[in-house]
Protein backbone atom coordinates (compact mmCIF):
# COMPACT_ATOMS: atom_id res chain seq x y z
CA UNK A 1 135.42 60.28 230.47
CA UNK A 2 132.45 60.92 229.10
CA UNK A 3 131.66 60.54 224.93
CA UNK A 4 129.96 62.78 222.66
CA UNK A 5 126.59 61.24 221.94
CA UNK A 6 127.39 61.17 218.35
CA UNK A 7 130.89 58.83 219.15
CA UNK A 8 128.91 56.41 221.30
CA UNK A 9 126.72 55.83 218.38
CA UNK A 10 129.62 55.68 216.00
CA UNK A 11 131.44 53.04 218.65
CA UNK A 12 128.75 51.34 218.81
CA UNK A 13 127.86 50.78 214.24
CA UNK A 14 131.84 49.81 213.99
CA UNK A 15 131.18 46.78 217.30
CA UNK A 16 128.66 45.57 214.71
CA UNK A 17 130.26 45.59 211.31
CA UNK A 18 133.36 44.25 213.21
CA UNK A 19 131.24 41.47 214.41
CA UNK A 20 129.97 40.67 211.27
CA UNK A 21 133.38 40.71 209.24
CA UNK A 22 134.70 38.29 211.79
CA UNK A 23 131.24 35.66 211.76
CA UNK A 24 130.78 35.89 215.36
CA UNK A 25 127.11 34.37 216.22
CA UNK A 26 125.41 33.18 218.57
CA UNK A 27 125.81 29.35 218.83
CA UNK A 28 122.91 27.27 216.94
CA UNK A 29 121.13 25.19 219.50
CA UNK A 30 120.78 20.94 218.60
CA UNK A 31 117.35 20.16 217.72
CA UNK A 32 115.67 17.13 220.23
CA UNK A 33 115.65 14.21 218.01
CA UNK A 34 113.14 11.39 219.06
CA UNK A 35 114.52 7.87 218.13
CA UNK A 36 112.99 4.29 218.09
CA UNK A 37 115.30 1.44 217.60
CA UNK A 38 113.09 -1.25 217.52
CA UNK A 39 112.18 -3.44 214.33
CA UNK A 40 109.01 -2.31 212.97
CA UNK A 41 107.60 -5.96 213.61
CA UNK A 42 107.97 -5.28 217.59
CA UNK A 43 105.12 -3.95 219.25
CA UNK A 44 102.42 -1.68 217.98
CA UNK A 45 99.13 -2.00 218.37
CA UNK A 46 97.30 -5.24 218.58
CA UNK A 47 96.02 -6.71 215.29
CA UNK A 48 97.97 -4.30 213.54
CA UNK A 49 100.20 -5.55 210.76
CA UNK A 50 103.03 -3.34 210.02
CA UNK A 51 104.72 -6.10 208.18
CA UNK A 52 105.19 -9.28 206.48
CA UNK A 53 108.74 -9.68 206.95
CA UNK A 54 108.76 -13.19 209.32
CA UNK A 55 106.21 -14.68 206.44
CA UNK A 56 108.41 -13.18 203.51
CA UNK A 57 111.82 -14.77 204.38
CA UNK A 58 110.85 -18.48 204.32
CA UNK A 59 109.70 -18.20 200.90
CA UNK A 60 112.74 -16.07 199.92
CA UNK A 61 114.88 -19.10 200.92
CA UNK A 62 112.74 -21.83 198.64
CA UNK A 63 112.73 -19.66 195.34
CA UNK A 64 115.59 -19.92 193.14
CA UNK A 65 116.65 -18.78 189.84
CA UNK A 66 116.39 -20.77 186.69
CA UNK A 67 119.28 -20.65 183.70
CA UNK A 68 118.43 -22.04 180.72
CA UNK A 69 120.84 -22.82 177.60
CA UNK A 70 119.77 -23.58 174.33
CA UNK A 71 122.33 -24.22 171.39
CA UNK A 72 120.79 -23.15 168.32
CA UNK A 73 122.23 -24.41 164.76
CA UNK A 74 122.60 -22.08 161.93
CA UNK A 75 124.11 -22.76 158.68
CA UNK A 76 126.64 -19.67 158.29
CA UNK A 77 125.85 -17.27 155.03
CA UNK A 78 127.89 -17.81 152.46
CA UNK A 79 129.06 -15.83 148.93
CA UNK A 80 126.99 -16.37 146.33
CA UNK A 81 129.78 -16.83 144.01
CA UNK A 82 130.95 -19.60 146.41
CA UNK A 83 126.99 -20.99 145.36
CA UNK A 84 127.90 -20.62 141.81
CA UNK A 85 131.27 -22.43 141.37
CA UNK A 86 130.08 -25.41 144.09
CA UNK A 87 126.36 -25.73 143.76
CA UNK A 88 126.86 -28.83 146.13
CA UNK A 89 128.96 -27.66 148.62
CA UNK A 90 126.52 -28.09 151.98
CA UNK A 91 127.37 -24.26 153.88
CA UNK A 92 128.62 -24.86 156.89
CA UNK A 93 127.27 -25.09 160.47
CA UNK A 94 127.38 -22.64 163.27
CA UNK A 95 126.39 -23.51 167.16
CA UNK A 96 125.30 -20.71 169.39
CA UNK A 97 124.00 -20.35 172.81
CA UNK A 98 120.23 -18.68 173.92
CA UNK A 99 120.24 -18.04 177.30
CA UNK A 100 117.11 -17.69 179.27
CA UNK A 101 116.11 -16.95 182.67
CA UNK A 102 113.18 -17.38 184.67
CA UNK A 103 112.24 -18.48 188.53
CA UNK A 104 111.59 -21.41 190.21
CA UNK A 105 110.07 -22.39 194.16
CA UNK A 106 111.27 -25.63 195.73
CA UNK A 107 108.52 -27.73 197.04
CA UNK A 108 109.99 -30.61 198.49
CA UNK A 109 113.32 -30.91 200.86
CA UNK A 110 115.34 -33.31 198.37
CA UNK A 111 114.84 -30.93 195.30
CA UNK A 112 111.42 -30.99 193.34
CA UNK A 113 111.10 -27.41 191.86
CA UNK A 114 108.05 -26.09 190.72
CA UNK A 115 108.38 -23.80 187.44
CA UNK A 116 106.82 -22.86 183.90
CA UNK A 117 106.80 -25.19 180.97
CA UNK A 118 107.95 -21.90 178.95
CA UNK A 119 110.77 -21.23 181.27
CA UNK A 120 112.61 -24.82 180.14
CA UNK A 121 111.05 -25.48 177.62
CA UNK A 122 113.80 -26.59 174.11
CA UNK A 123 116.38 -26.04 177.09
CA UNK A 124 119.53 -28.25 176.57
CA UNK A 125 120.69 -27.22 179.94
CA UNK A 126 119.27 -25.62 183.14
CA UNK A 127 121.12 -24.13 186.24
CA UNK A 128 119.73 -23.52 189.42
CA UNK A 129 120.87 -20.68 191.66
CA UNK A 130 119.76 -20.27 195.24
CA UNK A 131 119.28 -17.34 197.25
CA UNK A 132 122.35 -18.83 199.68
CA UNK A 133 124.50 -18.49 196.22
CA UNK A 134 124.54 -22.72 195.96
CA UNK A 135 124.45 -23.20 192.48
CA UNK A 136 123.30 -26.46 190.81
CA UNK A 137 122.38 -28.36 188.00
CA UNK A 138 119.06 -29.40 187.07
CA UNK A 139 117.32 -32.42 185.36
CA UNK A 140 113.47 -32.14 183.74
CA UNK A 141 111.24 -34.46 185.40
CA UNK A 142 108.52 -33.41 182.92
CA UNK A 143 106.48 -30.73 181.43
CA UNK A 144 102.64 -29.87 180.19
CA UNK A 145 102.27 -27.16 177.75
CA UNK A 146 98.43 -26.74 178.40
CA UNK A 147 98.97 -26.09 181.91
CA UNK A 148 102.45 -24.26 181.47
CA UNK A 149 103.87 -26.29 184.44
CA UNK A 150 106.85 -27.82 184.61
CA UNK A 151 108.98 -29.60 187.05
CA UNK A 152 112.43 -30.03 187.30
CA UNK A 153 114.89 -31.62 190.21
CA UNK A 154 118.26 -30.80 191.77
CA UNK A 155 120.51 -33.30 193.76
CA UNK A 156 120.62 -31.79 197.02
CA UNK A 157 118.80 -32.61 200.78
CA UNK A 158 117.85 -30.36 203.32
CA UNK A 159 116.69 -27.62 201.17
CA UNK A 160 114.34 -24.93 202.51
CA UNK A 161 111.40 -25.52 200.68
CA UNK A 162 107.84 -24.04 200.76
CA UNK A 163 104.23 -25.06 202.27
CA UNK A 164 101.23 -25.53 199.50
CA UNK A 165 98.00 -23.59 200.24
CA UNK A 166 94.60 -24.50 199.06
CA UNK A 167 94.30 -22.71 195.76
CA UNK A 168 90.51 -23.24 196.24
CA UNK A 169 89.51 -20.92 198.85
CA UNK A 170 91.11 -17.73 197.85
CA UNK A 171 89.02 -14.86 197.78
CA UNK A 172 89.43 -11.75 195.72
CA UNK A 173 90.79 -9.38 198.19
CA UNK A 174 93.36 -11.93 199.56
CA UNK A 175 97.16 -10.19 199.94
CA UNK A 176 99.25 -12.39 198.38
CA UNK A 177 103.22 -11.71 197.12
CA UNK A 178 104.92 -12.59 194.24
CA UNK A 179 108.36 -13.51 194.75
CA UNK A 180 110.98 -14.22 191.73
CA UNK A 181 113.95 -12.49 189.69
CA UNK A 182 112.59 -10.19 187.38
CA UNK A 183 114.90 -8.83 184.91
CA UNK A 184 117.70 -10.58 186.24
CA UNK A 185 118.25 -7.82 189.08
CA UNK A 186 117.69 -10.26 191.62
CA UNK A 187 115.25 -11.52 193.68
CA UNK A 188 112.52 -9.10 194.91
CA UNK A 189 109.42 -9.40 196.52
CA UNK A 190 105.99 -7.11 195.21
CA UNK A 191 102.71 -6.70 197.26
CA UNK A 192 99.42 -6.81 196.05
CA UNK A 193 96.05 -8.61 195.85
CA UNK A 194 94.16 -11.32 194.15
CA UNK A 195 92.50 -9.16 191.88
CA UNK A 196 90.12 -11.78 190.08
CA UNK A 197 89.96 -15.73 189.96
CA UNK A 198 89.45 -18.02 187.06
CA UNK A 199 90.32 -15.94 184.44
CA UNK A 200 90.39 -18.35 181.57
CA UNK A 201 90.01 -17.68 177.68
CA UNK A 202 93.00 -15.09 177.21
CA UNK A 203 94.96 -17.27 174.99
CA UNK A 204 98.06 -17.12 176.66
CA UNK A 205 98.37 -21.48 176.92
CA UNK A 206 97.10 -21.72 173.38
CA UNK A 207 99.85 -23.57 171.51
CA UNK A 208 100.99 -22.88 167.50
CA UNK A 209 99.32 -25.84 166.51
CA UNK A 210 95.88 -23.95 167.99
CA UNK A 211 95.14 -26.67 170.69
CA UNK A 212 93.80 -24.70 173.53
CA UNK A 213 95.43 -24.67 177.01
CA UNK A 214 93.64 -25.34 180.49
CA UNK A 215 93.22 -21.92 181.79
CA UNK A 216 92.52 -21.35 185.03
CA UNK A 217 94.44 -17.86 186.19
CA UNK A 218 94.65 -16.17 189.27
CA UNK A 219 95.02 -12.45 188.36
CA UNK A 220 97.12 -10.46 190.69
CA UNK A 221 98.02 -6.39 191.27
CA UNK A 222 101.10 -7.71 192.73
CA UNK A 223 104.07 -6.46 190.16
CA UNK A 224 105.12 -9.45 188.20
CA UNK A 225 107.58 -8.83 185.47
CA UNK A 226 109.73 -11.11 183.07
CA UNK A 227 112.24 -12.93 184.81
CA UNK A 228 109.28 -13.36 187.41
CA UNK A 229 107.80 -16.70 185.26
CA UNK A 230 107.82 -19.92 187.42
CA UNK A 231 108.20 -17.98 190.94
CA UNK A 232 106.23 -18.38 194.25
CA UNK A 233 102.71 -16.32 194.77
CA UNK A 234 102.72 -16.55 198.35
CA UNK A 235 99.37 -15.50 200.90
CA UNK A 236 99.95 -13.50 203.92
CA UNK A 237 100.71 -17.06 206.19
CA UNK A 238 103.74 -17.36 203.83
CA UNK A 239 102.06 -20.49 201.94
CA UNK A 240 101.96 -21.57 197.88
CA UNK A 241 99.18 -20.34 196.73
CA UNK A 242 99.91 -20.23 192.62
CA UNK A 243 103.29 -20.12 190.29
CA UNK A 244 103.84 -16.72 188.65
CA UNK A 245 103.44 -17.31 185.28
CA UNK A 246 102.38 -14.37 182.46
CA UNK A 247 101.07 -10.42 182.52
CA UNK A 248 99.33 -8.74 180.21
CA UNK A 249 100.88 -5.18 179.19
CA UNK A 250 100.98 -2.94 176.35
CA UNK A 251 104.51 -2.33 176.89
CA UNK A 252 105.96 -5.79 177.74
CA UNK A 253 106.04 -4.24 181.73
CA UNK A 254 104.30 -4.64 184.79
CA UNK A 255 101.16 -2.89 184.31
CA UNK A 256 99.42 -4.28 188.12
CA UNK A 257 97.62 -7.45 185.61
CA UNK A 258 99.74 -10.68 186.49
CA UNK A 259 98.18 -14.19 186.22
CA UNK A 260 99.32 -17.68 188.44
CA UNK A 261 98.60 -21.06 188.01
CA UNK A 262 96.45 -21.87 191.30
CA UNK A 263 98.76 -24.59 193.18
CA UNK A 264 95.72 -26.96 193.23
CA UNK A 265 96.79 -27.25 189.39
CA UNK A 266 99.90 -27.04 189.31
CA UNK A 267 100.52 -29.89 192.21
CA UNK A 268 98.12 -32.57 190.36
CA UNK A 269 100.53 -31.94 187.46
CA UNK A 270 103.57 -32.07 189.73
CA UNK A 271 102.34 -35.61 190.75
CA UNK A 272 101.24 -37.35 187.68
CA UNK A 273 104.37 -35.56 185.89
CA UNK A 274 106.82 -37.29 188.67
CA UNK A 275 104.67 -40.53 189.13
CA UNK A 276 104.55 -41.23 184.78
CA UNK A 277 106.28 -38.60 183.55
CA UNK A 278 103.13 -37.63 181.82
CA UNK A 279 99.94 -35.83 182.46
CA UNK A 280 96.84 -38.31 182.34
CA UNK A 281 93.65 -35.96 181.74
CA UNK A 282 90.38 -37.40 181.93
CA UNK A 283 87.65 -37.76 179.33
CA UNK A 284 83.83 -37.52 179.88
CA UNK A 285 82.93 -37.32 175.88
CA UNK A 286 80.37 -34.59 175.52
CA UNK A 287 79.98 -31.29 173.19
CA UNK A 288 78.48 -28.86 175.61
CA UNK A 289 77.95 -24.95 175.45
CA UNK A 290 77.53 -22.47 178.28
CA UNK A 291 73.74 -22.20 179.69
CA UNK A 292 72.63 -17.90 179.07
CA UNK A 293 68.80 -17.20 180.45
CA UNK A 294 67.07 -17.96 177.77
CA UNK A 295 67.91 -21.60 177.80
CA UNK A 296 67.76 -22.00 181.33
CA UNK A 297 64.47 -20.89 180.76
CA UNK A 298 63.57 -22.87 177.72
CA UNK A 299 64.53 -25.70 179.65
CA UNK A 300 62.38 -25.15 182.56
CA UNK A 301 65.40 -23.66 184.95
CA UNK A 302 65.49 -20.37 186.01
CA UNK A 303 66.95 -17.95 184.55
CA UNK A 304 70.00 -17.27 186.52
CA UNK A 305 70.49 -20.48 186.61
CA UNK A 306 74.45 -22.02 185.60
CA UNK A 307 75.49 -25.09 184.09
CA UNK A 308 75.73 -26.24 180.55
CA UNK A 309 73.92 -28.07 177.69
CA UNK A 310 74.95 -30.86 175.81
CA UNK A 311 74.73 -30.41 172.28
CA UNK A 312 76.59 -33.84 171.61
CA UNK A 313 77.47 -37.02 173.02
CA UNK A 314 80.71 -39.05 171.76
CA UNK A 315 79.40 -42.64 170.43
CA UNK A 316 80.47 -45.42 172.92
CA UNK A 317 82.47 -42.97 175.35
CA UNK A 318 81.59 -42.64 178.98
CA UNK A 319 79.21 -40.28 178.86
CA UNK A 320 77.11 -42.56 176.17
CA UNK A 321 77.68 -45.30 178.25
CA UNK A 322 76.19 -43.56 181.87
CA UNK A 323 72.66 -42.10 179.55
CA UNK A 324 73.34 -38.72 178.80
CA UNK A 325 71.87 -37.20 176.07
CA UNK A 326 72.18 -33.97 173.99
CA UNK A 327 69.63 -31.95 175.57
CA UNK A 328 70.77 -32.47 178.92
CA UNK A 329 71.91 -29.71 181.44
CA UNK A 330 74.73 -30.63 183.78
CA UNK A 331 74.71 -28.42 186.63
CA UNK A 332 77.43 -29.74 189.07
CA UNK A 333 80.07 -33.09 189.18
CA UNK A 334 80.90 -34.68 192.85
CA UNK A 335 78.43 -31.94 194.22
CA UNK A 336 80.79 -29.21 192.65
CA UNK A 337 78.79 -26.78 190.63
CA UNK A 338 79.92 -26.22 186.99
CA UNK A 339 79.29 -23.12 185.73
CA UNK A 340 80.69 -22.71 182.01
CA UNK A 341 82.14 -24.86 178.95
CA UNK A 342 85.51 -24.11 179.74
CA UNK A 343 84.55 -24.67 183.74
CA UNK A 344 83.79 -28.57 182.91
CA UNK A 345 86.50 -28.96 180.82
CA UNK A 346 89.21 -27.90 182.86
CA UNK A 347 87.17 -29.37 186.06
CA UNK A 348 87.36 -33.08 184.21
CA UNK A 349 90.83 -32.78 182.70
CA UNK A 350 91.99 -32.74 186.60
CA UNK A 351 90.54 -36.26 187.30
CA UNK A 352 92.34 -39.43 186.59
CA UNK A 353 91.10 -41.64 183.99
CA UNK A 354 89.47 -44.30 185.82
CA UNK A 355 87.81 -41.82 187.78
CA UNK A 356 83.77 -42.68 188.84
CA UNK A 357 81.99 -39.43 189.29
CA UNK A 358 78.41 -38.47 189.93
CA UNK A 359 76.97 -36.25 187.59
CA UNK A 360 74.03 -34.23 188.22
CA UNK A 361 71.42 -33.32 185.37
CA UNK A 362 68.27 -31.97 184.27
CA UNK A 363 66.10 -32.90 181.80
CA UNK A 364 62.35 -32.78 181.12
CA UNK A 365 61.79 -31.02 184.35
CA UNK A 366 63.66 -33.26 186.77
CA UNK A 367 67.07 -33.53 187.97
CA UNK A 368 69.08 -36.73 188.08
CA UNK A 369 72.48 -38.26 189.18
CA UNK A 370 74.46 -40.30 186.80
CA UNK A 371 77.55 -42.16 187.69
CA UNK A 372 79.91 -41.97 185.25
CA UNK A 373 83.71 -43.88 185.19
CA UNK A 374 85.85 -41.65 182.86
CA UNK A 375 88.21 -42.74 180.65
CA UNK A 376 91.91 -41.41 179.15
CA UNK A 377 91.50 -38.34 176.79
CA UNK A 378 94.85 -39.25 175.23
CA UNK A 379 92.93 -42.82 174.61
CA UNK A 380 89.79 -41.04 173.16
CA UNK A 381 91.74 -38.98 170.93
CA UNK A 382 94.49 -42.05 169.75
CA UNK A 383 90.82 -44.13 169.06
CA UNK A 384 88.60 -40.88 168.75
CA UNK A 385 86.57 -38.99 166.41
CA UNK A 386 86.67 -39.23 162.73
CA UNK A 387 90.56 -39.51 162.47
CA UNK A 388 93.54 -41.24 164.00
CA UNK A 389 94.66 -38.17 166.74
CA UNK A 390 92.11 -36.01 165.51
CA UNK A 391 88.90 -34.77 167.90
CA UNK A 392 86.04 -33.35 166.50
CA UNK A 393 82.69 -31.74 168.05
CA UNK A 394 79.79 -30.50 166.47
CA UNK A 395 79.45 -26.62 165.52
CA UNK A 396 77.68 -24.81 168.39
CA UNK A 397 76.34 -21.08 169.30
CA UNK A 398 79.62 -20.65 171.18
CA UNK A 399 82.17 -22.00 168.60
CA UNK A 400 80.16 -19.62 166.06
CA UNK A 401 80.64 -16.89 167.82
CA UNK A 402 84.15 -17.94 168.81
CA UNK A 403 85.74 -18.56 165.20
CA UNK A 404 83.03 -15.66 163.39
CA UNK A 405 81.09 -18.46 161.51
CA UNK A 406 78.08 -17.48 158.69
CA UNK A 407 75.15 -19.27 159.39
CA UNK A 408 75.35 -21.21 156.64
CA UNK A 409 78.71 -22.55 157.86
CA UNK A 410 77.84 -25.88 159.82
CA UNK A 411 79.30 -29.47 160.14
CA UNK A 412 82.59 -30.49 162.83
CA UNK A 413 85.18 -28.26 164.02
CA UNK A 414 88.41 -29.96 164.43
CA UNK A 415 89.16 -29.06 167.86
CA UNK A 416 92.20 -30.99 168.61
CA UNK A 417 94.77 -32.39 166.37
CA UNK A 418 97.78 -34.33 168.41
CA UNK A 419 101.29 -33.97 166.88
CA UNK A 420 101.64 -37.54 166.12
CA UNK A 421 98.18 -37.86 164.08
CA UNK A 422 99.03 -39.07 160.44
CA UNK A 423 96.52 -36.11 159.72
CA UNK A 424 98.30 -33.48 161.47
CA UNK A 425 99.83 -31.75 157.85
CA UNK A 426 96.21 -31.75 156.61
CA UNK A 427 93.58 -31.16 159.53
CA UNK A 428 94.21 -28.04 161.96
CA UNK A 429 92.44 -26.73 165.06
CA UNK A 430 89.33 -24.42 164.11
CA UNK A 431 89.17 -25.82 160.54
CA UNK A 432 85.11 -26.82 159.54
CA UNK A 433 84.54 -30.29 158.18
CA UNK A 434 81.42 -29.51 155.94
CA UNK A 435 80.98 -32.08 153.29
CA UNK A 436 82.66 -35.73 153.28
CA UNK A 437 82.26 -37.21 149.92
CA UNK A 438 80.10 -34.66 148.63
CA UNK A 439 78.06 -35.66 151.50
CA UNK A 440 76.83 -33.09 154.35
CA UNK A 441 78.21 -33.55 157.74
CA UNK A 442 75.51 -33.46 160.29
CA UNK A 443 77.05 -35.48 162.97
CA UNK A 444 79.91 -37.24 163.81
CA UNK A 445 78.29 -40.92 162.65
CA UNK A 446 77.33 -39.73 159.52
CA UNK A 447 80.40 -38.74 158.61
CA UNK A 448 82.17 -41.72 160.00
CA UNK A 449 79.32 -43.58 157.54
CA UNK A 450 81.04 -41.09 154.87
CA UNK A 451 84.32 -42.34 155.02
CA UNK A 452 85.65 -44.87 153.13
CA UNK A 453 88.92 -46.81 152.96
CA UNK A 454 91.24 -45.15 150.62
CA UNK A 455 90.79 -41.92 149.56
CA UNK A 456 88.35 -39.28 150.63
CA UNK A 457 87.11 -35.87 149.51
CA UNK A 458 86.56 -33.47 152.34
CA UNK A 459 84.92 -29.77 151.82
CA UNK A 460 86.84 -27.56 154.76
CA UNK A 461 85.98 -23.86 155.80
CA UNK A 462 88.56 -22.09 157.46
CA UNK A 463 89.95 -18.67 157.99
CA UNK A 464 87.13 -17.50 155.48
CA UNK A 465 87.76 -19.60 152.40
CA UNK A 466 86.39 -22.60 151.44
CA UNK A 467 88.62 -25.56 150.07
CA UNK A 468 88.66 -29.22 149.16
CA UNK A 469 91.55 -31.70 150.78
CA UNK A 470 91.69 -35.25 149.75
CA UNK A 471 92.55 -37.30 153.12
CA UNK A 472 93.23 -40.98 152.83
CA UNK A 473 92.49 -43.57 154.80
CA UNK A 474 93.89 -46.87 155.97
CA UNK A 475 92.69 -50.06 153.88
């Protein structure tokens, strides 16, 4: 039977809205997925690194977590009318617990744990936790504040524990990773580079009594946050190459500018720390300021040339002893060039007292060698200077610029005072010695010749104002 042209098309609109109300399609086809199982590590190109997990997860295993408990006293507030009635009545006493938290990186198989000074430091108890949930307690071996290094000890054998780099031949550009616990979420591992090397004079190891710290930063890109103090900074070959130790933010987060102790440092503190539970730190006994071109050139260098001048030489210490003399350049020690004041000073604080080095000078147009034995800077500064704990050094170019001194501001700078020093409540770091006994200072023998037994008038300058202190002296 044949339809009217005008059903067929009607037939055929209802087959489609009757599709439509019912969802009838046409099957969707599966897309052609292509899948690689393998690790990331496997394969690839030659020479190209697509990761860093086989270096990562050896020094995961050696860094641990650090818990620190302080009990803090406080005498409890109490009513005032309670004050009134029982003026004598001591208020009472109330304990409570800080906790703290930093990292740690194990350096030896039986237990010797690498850390900050600031992470234990006042800590009546630490805890150790390690990434295989082992938990143990800790004892302090020992601790330097002008290093921030620290090292404390669990009881334990076996332990995974790390290999030490050479700190010394990093090169900015290196890829290193900082490992640690930041923010107590667990340990985690951040990529970057060594962005710069020797940063010194941030004030970050100054202490409150204004002693200056041995700087000698590695700064990093790699994210280091807090919780990530005392952790591993590890190169690309999975070795120690510095202990996480500070940033610099704005905002108390990572903003990619982390510093490290280089491991060189920190292990000659390890050892003298575990060997005398001290740091020995030795002492050459000169006042010395950074070389700039025009006194390279004065001098008869070049102009580019580094090193520094001695503007003073301690009486009877070992640089007196070996012939050098203010005027002097040194330009390198055991063939290693030294390039700034604070380059020397950290350079000799890492030698053992005791230590004979060769010295190598220039003056009136020649260069020389000088063998020089060094003694104990805790020894110089127990005998040293003017006072009993108290070092001095004569005001230079750089310490005027450093503390903003007038011209007319001269005499010693008290650079060090040590916290047993009889002088310590009187005489503080950065504070100008100008007159002793109405007499000007000049030098540090003429104002030894100013002193007398009993007491003595000193003129001070410091933080802007002048004053007079009466400091007595031992009959």
């Amino acid at each position: 039977m044949k339809l009217n042209p005008r059903l067929q098309l009607f037939v055929a609109l209802m087959s489609v809205l009757t599709a439509g109300l019912h969802g009838q399609k046409e099957p969707a086809k599966k897309p052609v997925l292509r899948m690689d199982p393998s690790a990331v590590s496997e394969g690839g190109r030659p020479g190209l690194v697509v990761s860093y997990a086989d270096m990562v997860e050896p020094v995961q295993r050696a860094v641990v977590s650090v818990y620190s408990t302080k009990i803090v006293t406080q005498r409890r507030q109490v009513n005032p009318l309670f004050r009134q009635f029982f003026p004598d009545q001591v208020p009472p006493e109330r304990e409570s617990r800080e906790q703290g938290l930093g990292s740690g990186v194990i350096v030896s198989a039986d237990g010797y744990i690498l850390t900050n000074n600031h992470v234990v430091e006042g800590a009546d108890e630490l805890n150790i936790s390690l990434p295989d949930e082992r938990e143990f307690k800790a004892k302090l071996i020992g601790s330097d504040p002008s290093t921030d290094v620290a090292v404390i000890k669990i009881d334990a054998a076996n332990l995974p524990f790390v290999t030490l780099a050479d700190s010394d031949k990093l090169r900015v550009g290196d890829v290193v990773f900082a490992v640690g616990n930041p923010l107590g979420i667990g340990q985690t591992v951040t990529m970057g580079i060594v962005s710069a090397l020797g940063r010194n004079n941030l004030g970050l190891l100054d202490r409150e009594n204004g002693q200056a710290g041995y700087e000698n930063f590695i700064q990093t890109d790699a994210s280091i946050n807090m919780g990530n103090s005392g952790g591993a900074l590890a190169d690309a070959k999975g070795r120690l190459v510095g202990i996480n130790t500070a940033i610099m933010s704005t905002t108390r987060g990572n903003i990619g500018i982390g510093f490290a102790i280089p491991i060189n440092l920190a292990s000659s503190i390890m050892h003298s720390l575990i060997e005398t539970g001290s740091v020995s730190r030795g002492f050459l006994g000169v006042g010395v300021e950074t070389l700039n071109g025009d006194l390279a050139e004065a001098l008869g260098l070049k102009k580019d040339a580094k090193g520094v001048l001695i503007n003073n030489v301690t009486p009877d210490s070992p640089a007196d002893k070996a012939g050098l003399k203010r005027g002097d350049a040194i330009l390198a020690i055991n063939d290693r060039p030294i390039t700034s004041l604070q380059d020397l000073r950290l350079f000799v604080s890492q030698l053992a007292p005791g230590t004979e080095v060769k010295v190598r000078t220039f003056r009136e147009g020649k260069e020389r060698v000088l063998e020089v034995k060094l003694a104990s800077l805790a020894d110089a500064g127990r005998r040293g200077g003017l006072f009993d704990g108290v070092k001095v050094e004569l005001v230079n170019d750089e310490m005027r610029t450093r503390l903003n001194l007038d011209e007319r501001v001269g005499g010693l700078v008290v650079t060090e005072v040590e916290p047993t020093s009889p002088y310590a409540d009187k005489l503080l770091p950065n504070m100008v010695i100008i007159e002793i006994n109405r007499e000007p200072v000049e030098s540090v023998n003429g104002a030894r010749e100013s002193l007398k037994p009993g007491p003595n008038l000193l003129l001070v300058y410091f933080r802007g104002r002048y004053s007079y202190i009466g400091v007595p002296i031992a009959r």
